[in-house]
N, C-alpha and C. Protein backbone atom coordinates (compact mmCIF):
# COMPACT_ATOMS: atom_id res chain seq x y z
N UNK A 1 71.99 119.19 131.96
CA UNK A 1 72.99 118.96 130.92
C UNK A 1 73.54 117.53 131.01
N UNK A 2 73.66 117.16 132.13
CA UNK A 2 74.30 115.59 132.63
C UNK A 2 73.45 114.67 132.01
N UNK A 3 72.02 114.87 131.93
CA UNK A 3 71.44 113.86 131.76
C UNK A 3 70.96 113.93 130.28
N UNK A 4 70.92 115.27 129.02
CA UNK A 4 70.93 114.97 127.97
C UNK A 4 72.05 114.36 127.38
N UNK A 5 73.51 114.53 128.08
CA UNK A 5 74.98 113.75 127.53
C UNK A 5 74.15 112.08 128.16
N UNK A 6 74.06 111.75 129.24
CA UNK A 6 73.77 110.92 129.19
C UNK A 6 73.11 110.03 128.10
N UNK A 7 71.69 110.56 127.93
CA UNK A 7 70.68 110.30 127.17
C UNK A 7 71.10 109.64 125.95
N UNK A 8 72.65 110.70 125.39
CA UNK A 8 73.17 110.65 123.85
C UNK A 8 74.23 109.73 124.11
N UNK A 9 74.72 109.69 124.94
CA UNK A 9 75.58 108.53 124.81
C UNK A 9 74.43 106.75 124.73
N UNK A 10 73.62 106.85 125.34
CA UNK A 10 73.21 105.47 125.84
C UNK A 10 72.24 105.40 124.22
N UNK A 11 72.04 106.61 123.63
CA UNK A 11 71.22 106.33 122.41
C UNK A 11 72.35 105.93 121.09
N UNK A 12 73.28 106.39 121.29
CA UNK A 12 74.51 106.47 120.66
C UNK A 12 74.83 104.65 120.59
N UNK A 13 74.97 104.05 122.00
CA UNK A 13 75.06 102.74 122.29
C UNK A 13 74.42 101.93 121.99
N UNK A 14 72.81 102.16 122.02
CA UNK A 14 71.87 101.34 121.14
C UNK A 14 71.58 101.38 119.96
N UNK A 15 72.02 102.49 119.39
CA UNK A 15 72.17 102.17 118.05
C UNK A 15 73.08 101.27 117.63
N UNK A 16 74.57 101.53 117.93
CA UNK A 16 75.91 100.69 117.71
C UNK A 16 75.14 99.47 117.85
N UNK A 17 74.44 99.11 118.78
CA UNK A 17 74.70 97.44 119.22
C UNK A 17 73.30 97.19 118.31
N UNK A 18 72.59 97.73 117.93
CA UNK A 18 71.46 97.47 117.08
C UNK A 18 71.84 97.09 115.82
N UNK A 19 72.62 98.11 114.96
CA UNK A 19 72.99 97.99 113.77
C UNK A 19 74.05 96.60 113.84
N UNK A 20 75.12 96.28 115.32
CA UNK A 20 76.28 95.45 115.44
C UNK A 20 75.29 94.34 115.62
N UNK A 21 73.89 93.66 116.22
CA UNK A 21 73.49 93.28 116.35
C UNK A 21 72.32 92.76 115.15
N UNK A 22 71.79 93.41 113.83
CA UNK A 22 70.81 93.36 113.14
C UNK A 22 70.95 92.30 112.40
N UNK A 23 70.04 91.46 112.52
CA UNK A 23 69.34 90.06 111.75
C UNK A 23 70.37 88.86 112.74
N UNK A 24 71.09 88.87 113.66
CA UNK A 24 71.17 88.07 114.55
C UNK A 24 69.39 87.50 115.35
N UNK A 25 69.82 86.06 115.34
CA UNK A 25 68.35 85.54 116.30
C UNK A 25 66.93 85.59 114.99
N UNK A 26 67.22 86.25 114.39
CA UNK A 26 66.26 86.46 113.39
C UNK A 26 65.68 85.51 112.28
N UNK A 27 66.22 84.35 112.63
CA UNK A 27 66.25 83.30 111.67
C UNK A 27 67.33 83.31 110.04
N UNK A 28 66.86 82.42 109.47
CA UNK A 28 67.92 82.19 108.66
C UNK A 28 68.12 83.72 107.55
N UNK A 29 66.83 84.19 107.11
CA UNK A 29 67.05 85.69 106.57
C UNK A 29 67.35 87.20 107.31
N UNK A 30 67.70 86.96 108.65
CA UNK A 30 67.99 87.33 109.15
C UNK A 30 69.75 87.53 109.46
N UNK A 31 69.71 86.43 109.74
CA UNK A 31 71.37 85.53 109.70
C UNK A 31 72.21 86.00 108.54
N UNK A 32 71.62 85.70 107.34
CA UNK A 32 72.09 85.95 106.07
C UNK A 32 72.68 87.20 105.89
N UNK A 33 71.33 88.36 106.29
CA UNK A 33 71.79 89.64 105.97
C UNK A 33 72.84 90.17 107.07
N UNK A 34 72.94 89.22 107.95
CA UNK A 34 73.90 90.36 108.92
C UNK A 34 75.16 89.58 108.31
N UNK A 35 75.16 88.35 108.13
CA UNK A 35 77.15 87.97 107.48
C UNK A 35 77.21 88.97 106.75
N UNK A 36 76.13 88.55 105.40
CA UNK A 36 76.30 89.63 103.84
C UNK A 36 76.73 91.11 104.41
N UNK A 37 76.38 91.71 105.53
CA UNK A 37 76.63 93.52 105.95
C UNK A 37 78.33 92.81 106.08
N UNK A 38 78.28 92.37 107.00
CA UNK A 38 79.73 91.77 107.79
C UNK A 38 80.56 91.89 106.44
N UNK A 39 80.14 90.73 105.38
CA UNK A 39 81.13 90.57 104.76
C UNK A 39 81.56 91.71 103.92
N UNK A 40 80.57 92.20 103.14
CA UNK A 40 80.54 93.42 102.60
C UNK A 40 81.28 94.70 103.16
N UNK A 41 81.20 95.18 104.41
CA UNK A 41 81.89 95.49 105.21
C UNK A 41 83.16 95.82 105.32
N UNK A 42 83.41 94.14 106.12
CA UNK A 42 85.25 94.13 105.98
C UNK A 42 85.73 94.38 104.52
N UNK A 43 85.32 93.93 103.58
CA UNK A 43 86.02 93.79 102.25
C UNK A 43 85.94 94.88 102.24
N UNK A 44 85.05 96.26 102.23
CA UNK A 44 85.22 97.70 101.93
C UNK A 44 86.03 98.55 102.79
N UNK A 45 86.29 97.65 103.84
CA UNK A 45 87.30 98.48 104.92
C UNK A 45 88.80 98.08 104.53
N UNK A 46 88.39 96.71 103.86
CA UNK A 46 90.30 96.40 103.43
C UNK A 46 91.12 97.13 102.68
N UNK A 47 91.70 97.87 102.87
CA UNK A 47 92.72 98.84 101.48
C UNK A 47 92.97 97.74 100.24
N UNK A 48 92.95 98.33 99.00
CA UNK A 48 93.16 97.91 98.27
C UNK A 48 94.58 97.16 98.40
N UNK A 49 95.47 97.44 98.36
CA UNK A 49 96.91 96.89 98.69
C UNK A 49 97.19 95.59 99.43
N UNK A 50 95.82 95.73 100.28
CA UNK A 50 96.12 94.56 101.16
C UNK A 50 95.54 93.24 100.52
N UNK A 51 94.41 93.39 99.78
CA UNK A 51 93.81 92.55 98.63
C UNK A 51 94.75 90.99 98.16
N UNK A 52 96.13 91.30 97.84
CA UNK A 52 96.48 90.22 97.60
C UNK A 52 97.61 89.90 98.74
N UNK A 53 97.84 90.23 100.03
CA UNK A 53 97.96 89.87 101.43
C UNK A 53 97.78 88.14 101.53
N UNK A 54 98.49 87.46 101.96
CA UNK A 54 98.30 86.17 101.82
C UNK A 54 99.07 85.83 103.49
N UNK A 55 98.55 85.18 104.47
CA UNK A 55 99.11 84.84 105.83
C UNK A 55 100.76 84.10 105.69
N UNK A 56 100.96 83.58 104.46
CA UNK A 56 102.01 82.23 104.16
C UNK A 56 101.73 81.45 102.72
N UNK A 57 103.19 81.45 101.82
CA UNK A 57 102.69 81.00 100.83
C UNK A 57 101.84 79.80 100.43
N UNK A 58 100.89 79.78 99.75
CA UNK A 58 100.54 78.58 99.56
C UNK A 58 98.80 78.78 99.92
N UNK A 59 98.68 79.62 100.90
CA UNK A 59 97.32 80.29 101.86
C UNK A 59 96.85 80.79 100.98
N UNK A 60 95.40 80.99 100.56
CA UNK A 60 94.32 81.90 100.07
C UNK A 60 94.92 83.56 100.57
N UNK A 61 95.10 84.21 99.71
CA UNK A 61 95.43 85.72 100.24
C UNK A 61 93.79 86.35 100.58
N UNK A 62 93.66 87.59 100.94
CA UNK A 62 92.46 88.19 100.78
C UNK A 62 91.47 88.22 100.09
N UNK A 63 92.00 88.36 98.97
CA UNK A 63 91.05 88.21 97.74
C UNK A 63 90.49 86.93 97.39
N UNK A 64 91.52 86.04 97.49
CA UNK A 64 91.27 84.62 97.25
C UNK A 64 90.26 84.31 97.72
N UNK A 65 90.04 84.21 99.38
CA UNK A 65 88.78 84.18 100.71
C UNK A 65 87.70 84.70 100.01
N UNK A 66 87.77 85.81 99.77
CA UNK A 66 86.22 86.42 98.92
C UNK A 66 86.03 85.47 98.02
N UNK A 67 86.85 85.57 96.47
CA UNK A 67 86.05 85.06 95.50
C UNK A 67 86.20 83.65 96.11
N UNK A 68 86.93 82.57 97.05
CA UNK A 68 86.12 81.74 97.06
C UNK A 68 85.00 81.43 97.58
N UNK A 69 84.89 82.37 98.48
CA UNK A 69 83.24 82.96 99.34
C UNK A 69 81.98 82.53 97.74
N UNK A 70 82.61 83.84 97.04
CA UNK A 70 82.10 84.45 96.08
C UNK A 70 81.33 83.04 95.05
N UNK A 71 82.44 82.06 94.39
CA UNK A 71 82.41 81.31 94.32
C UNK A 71 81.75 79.57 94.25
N UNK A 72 81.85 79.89 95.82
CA UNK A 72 81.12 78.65 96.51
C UNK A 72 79.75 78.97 96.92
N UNK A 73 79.10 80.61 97.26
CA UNK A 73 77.70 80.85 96.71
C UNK A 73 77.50 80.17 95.82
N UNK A 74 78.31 80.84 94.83
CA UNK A 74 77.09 80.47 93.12
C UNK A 74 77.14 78.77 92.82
N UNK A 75 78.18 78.12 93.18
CA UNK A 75 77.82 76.48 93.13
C UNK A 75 76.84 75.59 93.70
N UNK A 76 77.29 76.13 95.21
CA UNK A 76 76.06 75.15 96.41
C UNK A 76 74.71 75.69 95.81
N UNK A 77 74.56 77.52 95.54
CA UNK A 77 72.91 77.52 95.19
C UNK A 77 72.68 76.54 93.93
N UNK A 78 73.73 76.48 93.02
CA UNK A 78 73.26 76.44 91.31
C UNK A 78 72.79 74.35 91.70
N UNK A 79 73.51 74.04 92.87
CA UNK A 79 72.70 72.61 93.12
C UNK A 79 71.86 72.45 93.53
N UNK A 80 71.05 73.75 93.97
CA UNK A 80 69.55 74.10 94.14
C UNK A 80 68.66 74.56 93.53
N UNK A 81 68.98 75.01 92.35
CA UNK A 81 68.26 74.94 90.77
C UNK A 81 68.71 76.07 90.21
N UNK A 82 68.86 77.41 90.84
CA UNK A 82 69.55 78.39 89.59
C UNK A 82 70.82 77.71 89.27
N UNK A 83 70.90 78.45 87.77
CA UNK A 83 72.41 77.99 87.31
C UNK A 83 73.43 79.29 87.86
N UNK A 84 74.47 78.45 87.16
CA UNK A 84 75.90 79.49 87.73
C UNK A 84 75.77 80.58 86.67
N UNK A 85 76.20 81.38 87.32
CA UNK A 85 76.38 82.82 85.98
C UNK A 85 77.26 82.47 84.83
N UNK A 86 76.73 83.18 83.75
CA UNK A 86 77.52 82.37 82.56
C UNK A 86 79.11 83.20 82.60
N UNK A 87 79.04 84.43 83.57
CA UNK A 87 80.52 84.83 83.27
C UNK A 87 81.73 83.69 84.17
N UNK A 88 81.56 82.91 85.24
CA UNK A 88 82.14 82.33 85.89
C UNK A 88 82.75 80.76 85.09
N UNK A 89 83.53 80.93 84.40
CA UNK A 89 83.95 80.18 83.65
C UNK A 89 85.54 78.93 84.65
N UNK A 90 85.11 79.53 85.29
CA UNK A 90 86.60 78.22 86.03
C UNK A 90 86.84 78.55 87.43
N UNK A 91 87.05 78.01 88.52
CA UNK A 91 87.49 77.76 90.01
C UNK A 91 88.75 78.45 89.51
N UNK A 92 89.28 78.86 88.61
CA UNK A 92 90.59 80.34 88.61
C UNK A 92 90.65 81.48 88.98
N UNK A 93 89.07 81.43 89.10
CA UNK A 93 88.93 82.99 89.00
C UNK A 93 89.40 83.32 90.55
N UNK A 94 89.20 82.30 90.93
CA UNK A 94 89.43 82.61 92.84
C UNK A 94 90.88 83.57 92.79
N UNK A 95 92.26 82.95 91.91
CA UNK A 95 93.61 83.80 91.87
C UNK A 95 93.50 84.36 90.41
N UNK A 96 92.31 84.34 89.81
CA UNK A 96 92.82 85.84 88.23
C UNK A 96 92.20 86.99 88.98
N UNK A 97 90.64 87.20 89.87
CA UNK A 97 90.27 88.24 89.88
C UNK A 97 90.66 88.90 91.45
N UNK A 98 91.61 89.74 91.23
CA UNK A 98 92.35 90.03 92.85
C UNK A 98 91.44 91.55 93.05
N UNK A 99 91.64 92.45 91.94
CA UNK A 99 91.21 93.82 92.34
C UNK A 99 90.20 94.36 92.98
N UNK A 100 90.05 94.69 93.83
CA UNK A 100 89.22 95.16 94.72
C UNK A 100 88.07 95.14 94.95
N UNK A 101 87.80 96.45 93.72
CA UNK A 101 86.53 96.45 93.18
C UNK A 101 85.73 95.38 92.53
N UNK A 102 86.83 94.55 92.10
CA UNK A 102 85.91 93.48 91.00
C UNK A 102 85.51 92.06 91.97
N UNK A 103 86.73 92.27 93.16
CA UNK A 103 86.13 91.10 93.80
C UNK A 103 84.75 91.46 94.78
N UNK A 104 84.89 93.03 95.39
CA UNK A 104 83.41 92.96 95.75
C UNK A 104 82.16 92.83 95.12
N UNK A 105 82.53 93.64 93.99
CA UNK A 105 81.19 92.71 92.90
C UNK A 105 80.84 91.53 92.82
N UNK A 106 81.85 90.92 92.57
CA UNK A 106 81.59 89.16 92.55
C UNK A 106 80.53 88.77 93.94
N UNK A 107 81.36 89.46 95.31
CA UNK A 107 80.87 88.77 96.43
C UNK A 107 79.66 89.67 96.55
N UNK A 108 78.93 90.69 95.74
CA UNK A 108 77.58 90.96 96.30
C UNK A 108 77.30 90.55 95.71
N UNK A 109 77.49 89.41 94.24
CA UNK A 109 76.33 89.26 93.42
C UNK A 109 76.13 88.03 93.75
N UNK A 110 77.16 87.14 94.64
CA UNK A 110 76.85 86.29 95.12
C UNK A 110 75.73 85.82 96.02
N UNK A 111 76.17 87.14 97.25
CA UNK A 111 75.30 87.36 98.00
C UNK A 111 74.14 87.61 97.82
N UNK A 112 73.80 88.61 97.07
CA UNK A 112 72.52 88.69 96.33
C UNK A 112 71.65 87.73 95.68
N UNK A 113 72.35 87.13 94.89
CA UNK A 113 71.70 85.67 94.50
C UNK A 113 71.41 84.57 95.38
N UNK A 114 71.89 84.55 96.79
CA UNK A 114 71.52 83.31 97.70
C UNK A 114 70.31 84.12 98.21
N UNK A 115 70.47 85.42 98.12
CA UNK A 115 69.19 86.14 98.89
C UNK A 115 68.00 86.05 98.12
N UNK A 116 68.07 86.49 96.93
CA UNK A 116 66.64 86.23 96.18
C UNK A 116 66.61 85.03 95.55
N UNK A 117 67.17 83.79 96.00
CA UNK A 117 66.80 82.93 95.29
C UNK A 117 65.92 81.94 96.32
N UNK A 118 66.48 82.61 97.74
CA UNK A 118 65.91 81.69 98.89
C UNK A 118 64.66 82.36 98.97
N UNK A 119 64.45 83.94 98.73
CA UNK A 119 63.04 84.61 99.26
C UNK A 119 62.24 83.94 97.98
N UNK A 120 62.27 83.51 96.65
CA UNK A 120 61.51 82.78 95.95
C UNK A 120 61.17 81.46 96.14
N UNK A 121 61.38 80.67 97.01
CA UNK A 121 61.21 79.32 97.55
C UNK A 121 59.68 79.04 97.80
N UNK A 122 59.19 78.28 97.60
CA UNK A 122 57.69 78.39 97.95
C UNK A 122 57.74 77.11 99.16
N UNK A 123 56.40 76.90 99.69
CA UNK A 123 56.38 75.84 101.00
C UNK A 123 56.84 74.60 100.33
N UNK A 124 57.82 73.89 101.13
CA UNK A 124 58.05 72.10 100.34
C UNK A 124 59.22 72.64 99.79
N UNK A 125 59.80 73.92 99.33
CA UNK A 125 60.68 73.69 98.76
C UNK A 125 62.03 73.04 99.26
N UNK A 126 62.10 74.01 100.22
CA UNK A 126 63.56 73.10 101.24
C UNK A 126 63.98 72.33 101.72
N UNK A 127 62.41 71.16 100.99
CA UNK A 127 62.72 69.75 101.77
C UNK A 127 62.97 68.81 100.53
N UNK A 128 63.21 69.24 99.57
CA UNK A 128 63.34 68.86 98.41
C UNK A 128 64.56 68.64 97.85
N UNK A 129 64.96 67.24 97.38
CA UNK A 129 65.62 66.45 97.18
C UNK A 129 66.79 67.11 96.60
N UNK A 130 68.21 67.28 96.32
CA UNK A 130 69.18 67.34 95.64
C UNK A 130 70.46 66.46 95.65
N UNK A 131 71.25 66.32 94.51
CA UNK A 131 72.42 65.44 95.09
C UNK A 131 74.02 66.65 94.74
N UNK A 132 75.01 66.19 95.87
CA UNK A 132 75.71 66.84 95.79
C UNK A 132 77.21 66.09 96.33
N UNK A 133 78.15 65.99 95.38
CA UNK A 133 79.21 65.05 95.48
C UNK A 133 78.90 63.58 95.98
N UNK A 134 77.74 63.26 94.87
CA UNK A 134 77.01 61.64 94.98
C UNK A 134 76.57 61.71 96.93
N UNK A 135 75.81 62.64 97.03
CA UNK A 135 75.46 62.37 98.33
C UNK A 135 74.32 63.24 98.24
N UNK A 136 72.97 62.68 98.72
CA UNK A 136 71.45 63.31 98.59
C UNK A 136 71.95 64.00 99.94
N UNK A 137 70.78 65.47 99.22
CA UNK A 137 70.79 66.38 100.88
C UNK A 137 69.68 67.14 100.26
N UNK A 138 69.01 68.25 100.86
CA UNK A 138 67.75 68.76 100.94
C UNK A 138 68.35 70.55 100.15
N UNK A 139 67.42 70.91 99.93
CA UNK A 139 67.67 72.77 99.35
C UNK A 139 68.00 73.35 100.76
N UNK A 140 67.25 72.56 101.80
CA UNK A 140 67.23 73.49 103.06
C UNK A 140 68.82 73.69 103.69
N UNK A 141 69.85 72.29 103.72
CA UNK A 141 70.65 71.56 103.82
C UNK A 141 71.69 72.09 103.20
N UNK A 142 71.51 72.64 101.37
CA UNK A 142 72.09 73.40 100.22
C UNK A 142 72.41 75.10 101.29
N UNK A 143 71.11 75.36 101.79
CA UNK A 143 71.57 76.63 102.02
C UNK A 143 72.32 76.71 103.83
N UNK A 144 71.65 75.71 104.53
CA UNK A 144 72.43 76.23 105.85
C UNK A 144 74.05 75.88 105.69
N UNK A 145 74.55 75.17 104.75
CA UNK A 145 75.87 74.61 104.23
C UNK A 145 76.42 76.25 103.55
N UNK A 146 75.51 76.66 102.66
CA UNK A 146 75.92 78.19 102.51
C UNK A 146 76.30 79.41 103.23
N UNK A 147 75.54 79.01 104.67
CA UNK A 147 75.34 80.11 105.74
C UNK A 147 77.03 79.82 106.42
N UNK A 148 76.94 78.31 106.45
CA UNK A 148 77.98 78.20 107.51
C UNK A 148 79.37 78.24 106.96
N UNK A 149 79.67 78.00 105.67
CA UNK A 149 80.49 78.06 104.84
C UNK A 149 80.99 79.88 104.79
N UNK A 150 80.09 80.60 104.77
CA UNK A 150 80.00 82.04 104.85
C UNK A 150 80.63 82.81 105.91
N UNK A 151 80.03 82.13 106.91
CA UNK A 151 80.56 82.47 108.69
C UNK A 151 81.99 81.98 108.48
N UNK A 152 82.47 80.80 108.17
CA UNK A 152 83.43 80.27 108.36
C UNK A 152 84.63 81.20 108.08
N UNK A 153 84.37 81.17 106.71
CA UNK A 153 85.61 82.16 105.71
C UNK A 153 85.49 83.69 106.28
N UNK A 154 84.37 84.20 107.10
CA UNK A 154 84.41 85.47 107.88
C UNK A 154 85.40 85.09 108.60
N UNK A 155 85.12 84.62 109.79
CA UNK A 155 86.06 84.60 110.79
C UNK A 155 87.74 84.01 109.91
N UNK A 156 87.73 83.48 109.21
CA UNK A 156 89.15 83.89 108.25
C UNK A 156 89.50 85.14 107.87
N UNK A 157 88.49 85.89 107.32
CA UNK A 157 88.61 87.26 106.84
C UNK A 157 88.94 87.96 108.09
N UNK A 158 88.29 88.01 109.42
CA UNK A 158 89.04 88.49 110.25
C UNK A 158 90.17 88.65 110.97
N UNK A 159 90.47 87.23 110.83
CA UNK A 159 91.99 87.06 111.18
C UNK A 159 92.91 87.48 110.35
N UNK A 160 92.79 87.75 109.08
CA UNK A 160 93.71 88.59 108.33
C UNK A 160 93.67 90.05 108.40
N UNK A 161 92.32 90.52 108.95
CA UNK A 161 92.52 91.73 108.82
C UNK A 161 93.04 92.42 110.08
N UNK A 162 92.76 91.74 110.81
CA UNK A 162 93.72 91.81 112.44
C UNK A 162 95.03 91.78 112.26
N UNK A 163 95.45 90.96 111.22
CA UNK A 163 97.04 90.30 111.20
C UNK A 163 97.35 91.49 110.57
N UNK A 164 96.74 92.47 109.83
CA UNK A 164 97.28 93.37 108.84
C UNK A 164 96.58 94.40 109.61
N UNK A 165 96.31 94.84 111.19
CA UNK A 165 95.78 95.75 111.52
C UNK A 165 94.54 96.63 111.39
N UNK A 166 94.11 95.71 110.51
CA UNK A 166 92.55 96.55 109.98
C UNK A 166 91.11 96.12 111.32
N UNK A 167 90.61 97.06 111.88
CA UNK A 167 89.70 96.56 112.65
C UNK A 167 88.41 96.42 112.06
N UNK A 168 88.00 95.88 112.07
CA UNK A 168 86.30 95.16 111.58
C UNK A 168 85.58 96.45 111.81
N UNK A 169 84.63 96.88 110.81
CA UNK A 169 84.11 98.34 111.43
C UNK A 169 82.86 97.86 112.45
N UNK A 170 82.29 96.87 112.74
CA UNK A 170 81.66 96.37 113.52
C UNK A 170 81.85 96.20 114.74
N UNK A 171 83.70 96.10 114.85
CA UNK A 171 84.18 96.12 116.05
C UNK A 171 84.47 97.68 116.74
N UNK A 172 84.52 98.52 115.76
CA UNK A 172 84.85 99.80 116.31
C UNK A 172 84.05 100.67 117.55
N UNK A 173 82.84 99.72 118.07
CA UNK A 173 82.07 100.48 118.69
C UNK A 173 82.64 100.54 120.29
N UNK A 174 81.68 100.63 120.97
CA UNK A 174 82.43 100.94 122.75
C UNK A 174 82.84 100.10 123.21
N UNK A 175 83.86 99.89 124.29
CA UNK A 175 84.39 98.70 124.76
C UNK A 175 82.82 97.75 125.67
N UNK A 176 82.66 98.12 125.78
CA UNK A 176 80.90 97.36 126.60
C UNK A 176 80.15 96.84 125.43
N UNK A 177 80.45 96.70 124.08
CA UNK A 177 80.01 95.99 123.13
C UNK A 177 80.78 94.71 122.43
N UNK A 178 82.40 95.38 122.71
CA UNK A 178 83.11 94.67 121.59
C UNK A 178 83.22 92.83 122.22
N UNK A 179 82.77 92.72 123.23
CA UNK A 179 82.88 91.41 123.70
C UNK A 179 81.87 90.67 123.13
N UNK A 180 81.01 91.35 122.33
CA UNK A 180 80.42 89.79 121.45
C UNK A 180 80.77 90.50 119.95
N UNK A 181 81.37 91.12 119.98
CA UNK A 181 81.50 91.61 118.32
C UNK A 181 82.18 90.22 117.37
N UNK A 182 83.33 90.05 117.64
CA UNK A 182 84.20 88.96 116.89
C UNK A 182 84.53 88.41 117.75
């Protein structure tokens, strides 16, 4: 009996740290999909209420962080040849669209679009020329600026949701994991 509890706990553990762990090391589509879970994630764990939560006036509240997540996807790619969606009509939308639901839409379709726009890239593409605030940089350059821009505003998103008690569901797993979680 000791050693099937065993068995289920330690299978129990590798899963946690598999799924807490998936597309880490994996290269850049790899990378991608584990923020996109991350981000996707926290935003579905945030209560609605907390949505327009702001640290101090003047600060990006919750929502804000997403759609400018949301946002700054669809620009950096659209300087890599897709255009911006025709519904995104102004850098406002970051404080008109607060509600919940509408800002996770925004941020998967964001997400979604850096994802299939990078898996359509053919060889040569990422070394290929763009300019961006009068300064040449590469598609490749366009997207690791996306990746890190992404990470960044996570670890923002976490600190608010800590500040407002919400734990990362990533972090919820055993204490022998949570030391590389966040």
């Amino acid at each position: 009996m000791k050693k099937i509890l065993l068995f289920a706990v330690l299978a129990m553990s590798a899963t946690t740290l598999h799924a807490q762990f998936e597309g880490i090391w994996e290269g850049y589509d790899g990378e991608w999909g584990h923020v996109s879970r991350q981000l996707i994630a926290l935003a579905e764990a945030t209560p609605a209420d907390k949505f327009t939560w702001r640290p101090a006036p003047g600060v990006r509240s919750i929502s804000e962080v997403y759609m400018h997540i949301a946002l700054a996807n669809f620009y950096l790619l659209s300087v890599t040849g897709p255009p911006m969606p025709p519904d995104i009509k102004s850098e406002d939308m970051e404080k008109t669209v607060t509600a919940k639901a509408d800002v996770i839409a925004f941020l998967k379709r964001s997400l979604d679009a850096v994802k299939t726009a990078r898996a359509q890239l053919k060889p040569g593409d990422l070394q290929r020329h763009v300019k961006i605030m009068n300064k040449d940089a590469t598609v490749d350059g366009m997207y690791l600026r996306i990746i890190v821009h992404d990470n960044e505003h996570m670890g923002q998103e976490i600190a608010y949701a800590r500040m407002n008690g919400i734990v990362p569901p990533w972090s919820q797993s055993s204490a022998e994991t949570k030391r590389f979680s966040d």
